[in-house]
C-alpha atoms as a PDB file:
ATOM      1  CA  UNK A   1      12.322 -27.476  32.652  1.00  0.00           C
ATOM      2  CA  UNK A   2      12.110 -31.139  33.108  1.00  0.00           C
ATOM      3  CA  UNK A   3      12.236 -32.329  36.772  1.00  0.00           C
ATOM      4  CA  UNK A   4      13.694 -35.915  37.209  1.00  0.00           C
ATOM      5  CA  UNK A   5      11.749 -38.345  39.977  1.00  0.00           C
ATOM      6  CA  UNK A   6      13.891 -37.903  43.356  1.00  0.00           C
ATOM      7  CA  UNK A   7      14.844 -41.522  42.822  1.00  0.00           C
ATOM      8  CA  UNK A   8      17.230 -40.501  39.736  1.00  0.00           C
ATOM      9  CA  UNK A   9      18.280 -37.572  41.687  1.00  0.00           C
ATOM     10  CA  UNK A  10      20.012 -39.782  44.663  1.00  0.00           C
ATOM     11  CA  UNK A  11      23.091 -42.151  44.621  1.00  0.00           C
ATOM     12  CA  UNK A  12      21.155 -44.827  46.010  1.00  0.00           C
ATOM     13  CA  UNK A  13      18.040 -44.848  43.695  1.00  0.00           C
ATOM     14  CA  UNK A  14      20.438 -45.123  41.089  1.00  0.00           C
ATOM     15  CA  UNK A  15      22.169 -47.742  41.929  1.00  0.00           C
ATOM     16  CA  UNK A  16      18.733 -49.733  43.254  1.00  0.00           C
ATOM     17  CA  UNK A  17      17.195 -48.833  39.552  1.00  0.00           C
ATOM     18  CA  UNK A  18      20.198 -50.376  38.201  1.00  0.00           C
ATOM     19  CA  UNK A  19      20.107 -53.483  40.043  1.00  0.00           C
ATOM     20  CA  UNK A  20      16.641 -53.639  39.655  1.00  0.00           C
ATOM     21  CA  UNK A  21      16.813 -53.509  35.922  1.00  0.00           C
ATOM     22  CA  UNK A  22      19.827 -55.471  35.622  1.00  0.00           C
ATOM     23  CA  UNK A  23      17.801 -58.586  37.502  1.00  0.00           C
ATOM     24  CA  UNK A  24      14.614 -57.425  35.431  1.00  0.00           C
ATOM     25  CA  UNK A  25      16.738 -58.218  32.463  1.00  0.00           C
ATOM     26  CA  UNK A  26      17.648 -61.235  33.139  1.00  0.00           C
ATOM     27  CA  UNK A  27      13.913 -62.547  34.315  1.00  0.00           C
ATOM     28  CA  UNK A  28      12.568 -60.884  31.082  1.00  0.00           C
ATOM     29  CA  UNK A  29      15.139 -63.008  28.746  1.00  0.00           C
ATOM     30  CA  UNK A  30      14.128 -66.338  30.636  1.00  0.00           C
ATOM     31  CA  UNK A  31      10.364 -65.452  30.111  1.00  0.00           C
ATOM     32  CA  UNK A  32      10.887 -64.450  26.567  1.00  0.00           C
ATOM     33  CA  UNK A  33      13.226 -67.724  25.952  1.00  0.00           C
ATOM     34  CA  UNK A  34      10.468 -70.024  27.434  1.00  0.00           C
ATOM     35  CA  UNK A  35       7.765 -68.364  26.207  1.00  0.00           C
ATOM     36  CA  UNK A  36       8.296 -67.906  22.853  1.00  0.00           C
ATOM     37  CA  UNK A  37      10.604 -70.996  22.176  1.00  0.00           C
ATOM     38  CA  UNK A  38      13.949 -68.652  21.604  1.00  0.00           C
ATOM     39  CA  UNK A  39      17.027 -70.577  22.192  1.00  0.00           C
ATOM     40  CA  UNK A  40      20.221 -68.317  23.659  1.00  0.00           C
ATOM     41  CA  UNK A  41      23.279 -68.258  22.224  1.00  0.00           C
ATOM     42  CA  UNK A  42      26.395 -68.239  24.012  1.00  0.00           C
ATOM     43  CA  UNK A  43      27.037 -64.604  23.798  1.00  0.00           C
ATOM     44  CA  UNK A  44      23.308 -64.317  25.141  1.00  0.00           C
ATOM     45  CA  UNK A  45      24.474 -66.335  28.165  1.00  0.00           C
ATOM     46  CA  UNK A  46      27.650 -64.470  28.803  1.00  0.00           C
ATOM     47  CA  UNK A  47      25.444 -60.872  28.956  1.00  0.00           C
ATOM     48  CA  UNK A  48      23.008 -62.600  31.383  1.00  0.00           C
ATOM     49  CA  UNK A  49      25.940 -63.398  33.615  1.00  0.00           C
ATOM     50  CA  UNK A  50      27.150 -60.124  33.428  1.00  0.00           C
ATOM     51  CA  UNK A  51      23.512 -58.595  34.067  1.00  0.00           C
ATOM     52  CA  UNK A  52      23.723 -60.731  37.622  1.00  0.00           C
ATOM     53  CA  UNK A  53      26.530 -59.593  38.316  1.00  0.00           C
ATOM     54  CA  UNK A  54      26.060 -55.945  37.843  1.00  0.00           C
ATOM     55  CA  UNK A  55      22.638 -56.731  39.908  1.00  0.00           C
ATOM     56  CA  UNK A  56      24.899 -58.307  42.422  1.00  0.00           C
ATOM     57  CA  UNK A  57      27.195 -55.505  42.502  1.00  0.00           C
ATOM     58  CA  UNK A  58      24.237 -53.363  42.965  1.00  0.00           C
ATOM     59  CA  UNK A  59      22.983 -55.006  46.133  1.00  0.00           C
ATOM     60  CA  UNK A  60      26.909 -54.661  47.986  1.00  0.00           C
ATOM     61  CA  UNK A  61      26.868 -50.871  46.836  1.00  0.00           C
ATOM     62  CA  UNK A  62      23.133 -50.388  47.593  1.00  0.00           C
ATOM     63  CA  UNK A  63      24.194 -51.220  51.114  1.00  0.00           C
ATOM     64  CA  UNK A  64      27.180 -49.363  51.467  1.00  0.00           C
ATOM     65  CA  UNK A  65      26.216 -46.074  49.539  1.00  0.00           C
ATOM     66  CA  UNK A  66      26.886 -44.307  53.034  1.00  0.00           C
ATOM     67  CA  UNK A  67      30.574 -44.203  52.157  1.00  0.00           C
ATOM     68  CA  UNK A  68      31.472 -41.930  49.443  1.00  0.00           C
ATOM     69  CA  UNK A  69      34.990 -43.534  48.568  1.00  0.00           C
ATOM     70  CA  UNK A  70      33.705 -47.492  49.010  1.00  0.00           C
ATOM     71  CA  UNK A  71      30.827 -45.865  46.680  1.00  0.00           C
ATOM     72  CA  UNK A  72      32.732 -44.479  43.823  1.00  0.00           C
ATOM     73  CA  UNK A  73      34.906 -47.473  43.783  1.00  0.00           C
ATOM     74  CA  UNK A  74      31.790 -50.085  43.152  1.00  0.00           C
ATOM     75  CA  UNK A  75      29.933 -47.849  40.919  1.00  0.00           C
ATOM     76  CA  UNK A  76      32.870 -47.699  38.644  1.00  0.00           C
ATOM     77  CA  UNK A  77      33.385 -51.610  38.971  1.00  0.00           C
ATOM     78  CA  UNK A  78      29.724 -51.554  38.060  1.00  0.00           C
ATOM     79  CA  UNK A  79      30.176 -48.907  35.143  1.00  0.00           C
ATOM     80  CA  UNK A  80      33.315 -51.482  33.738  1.00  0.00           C
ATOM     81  CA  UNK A  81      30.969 -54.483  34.230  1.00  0.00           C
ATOM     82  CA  UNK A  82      28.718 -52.444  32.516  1.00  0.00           C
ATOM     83  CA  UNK A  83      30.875 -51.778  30.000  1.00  0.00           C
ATOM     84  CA  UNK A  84      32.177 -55.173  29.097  1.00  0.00           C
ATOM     85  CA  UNK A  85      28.218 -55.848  28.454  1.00  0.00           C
ATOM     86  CA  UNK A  86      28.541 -52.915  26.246  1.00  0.00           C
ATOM     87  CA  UNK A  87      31.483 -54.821  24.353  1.00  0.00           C
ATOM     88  CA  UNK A  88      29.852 -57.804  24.093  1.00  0.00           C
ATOM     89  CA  UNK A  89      26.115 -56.942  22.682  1.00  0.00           C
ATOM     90  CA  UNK A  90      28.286 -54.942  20.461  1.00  0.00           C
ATOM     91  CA  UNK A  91      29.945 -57.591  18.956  1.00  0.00           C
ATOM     92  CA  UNK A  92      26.665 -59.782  19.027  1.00  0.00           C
ATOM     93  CA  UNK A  93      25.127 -57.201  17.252  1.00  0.00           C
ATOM     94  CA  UNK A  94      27.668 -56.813  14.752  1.00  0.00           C
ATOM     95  CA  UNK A  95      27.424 -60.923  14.279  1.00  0.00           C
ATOM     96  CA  UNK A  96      23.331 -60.386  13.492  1.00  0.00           C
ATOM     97  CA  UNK A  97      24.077 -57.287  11.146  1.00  0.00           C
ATOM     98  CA  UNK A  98      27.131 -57.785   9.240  1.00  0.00           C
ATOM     99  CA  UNK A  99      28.447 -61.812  10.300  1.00  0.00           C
ATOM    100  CA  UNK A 100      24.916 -63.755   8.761  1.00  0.00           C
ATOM    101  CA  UNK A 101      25.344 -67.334   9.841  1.00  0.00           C
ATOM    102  CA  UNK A 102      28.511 -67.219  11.822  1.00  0.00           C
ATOM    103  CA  UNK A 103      28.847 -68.806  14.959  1.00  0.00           C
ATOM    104  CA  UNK A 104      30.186 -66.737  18.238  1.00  0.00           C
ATOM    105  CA  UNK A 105      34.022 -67.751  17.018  1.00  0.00           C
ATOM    106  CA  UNK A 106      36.262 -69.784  15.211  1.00  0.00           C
ATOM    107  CA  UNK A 107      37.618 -71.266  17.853  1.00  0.00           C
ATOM    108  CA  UNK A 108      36.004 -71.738  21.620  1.00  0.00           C
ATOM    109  CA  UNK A 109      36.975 -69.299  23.620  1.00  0.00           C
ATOM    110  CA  UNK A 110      37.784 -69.374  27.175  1.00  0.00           C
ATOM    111  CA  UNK A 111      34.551 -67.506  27.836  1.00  0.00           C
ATOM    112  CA  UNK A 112      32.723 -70.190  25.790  1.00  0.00           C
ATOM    113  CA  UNK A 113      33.495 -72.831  27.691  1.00  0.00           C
ATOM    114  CA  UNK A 114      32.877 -71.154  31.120  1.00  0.00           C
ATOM    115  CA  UNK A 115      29.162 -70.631  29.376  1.00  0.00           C
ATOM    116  CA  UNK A 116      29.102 -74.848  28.469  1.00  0.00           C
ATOM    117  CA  UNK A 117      29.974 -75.574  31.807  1.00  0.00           C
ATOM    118  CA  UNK A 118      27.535 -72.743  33.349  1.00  0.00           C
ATOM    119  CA  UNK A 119      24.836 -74.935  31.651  1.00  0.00           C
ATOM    120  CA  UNK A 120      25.181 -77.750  32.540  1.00  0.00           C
ATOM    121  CA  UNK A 121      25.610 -76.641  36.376  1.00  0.00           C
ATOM    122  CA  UNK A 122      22.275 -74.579  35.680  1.00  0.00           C
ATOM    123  CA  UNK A 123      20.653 -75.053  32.479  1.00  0.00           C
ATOM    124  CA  UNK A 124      17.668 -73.133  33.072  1.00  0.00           C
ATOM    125  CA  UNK A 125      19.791 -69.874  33.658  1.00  0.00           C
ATOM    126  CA  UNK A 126      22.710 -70.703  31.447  1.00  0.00           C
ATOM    127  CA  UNK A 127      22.240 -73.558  28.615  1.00  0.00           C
ATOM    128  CA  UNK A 128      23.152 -71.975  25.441  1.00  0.00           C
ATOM    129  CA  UNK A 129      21.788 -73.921  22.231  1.00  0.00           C
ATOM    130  CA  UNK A 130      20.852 -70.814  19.911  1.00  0.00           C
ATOM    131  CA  UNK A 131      23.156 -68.902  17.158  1.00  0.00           C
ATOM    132  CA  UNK A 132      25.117 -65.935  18.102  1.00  0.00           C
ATOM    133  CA  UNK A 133      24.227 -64.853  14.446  1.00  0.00           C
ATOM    134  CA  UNK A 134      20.637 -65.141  14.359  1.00  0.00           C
ATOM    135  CA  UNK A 135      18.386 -62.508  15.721  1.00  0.00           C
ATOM    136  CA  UNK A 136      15.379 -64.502  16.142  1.00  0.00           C
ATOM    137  CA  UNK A 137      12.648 -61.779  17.757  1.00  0.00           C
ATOM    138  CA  UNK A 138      12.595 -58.502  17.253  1.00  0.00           C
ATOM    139  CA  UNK A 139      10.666 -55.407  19.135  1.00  0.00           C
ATOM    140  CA  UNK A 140      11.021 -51.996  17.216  1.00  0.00           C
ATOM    141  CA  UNK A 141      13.041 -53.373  14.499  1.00  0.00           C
ATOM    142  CA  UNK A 142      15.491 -54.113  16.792  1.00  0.00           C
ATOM    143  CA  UNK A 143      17.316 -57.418  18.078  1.00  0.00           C
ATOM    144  CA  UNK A 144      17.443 -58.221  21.766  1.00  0.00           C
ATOM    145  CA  UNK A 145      21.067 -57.583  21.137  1.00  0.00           C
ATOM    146  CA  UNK A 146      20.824 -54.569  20.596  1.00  0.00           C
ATOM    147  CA  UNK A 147      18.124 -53.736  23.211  1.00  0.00           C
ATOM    148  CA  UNK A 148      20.992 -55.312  25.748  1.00  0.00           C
ATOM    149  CA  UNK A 149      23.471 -52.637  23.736  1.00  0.00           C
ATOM    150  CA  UNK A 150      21.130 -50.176  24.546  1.00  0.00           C
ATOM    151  CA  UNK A 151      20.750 -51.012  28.543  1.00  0.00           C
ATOM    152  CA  UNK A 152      24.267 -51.402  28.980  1.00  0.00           C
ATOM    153  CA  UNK A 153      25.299 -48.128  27.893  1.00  0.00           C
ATOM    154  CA  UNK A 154      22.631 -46.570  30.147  1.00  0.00           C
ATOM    155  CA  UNK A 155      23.803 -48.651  32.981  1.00  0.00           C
ATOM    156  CA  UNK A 156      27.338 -47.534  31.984  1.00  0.00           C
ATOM    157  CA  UNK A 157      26.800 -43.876  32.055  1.00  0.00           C
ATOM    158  CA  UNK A 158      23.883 -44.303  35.159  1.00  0.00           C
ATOM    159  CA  UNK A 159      26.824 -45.433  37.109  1.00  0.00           C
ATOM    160  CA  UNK A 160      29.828 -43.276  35.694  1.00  0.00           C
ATOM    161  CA  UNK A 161      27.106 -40.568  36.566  1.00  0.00           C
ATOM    162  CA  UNK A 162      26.836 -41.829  40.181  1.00  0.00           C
ATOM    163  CA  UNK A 163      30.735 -42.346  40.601  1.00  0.00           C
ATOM    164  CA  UNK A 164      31.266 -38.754  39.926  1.00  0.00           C
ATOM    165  CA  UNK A 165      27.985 -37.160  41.507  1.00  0.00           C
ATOM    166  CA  UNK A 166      28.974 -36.679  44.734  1.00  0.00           C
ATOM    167  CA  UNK A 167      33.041 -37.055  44.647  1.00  0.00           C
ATOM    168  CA  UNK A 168      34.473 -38.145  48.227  1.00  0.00           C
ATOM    169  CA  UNK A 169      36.427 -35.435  49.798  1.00  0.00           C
ATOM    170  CA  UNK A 170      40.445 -36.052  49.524  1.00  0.00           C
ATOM    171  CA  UNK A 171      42.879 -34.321  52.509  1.00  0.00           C
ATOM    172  CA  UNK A 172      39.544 -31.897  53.534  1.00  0.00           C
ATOM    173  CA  UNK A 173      38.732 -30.203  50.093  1.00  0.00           C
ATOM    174  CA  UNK A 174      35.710 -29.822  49.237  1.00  0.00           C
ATOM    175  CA  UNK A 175      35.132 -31.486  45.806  1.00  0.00           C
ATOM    176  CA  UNK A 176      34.566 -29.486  42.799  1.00  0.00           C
ATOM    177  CA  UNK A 177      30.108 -29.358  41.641  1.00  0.00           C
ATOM    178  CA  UNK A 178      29.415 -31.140  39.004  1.00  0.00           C
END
């Protein structure tokens, strides 16, 4: 039988591991962008918003975990935040697989333009000047798209997982195990 660390086992290390990995994220793209010359795209950008603000979210529940209802509710704001990263490395990767040499859109977005205007408020965070298409580096055959695909599904279910783990009692029933 394999025993999990304690940390995985508690609503709070859960949600700390997620914030922890969601900022780790975001420092290991700005390492690997300045280090090895990548340039981000804009969909890039948009998932290293949403990566600070799922760490954001973190911090808020991390320090309200005490409350079971306040909890649920965050950690499924985090699992849709989550989850709109999961929609949007999906769509980059499906740019890099399938769309060679398309940009992001046809036209600019909304979104787009709330990514120009990012960078140029902060460019070292924000400044997108790569193609959405392009994979550029690669670790185990696969794209840091796809990686990101990969970490927001796991953040999804970590904090689906953590919404429903301990369900907050409703008119004094006790709530069903899961």
């Amino acid at each position: 039988m394999i025993r999990l660390p304690p940390v995985l086992c508690s609503p709070r290390g859960l949600i700390a591991l997620t914030g922890l990995a969601a900022f780790g994220l975001v420092a290991g793209g700005l390492v690997l962008a300045r280090t090895m010359n990548l340039a981000a795209c804009p969909l890039c950008i948009l998932q290293r918003m949403l990566y600070l603000l799922i760490g954001l979210e973190a911090v808020l529940a991390f320090l309200i975990v005490e409350k079971p209802l306040t909890r649920s509710a965050l950690t499924l704001v985090m699992a849709a935040t989550a989850l709109t990263g999961v929609g949007v490395a999906g769509y980059q990767t499906w740019l890099q697989r399938f769309a060679k040499g398309v940009s992001c859109t046809a036209d600019q977005p909304w979104w787009e333009s709330f990514v120009d205007w990012a960078g140029a408020q902060w460019p070292l965070l924000f400044e997108a000047t790569g193609l959405c298409s392009e994979a550029g580096w690669k670790f185990l055959k696969l794209s840091i798209a796809e990686w990101s695909l990969i970490a927001f599904s796991a953040m999804t279910l970590a904090m689906l997982f953590v919404a429903l783990m301990h369900r907050p009692q409703i008119g004094g029933q006790k709530p069903a195990p899961i």
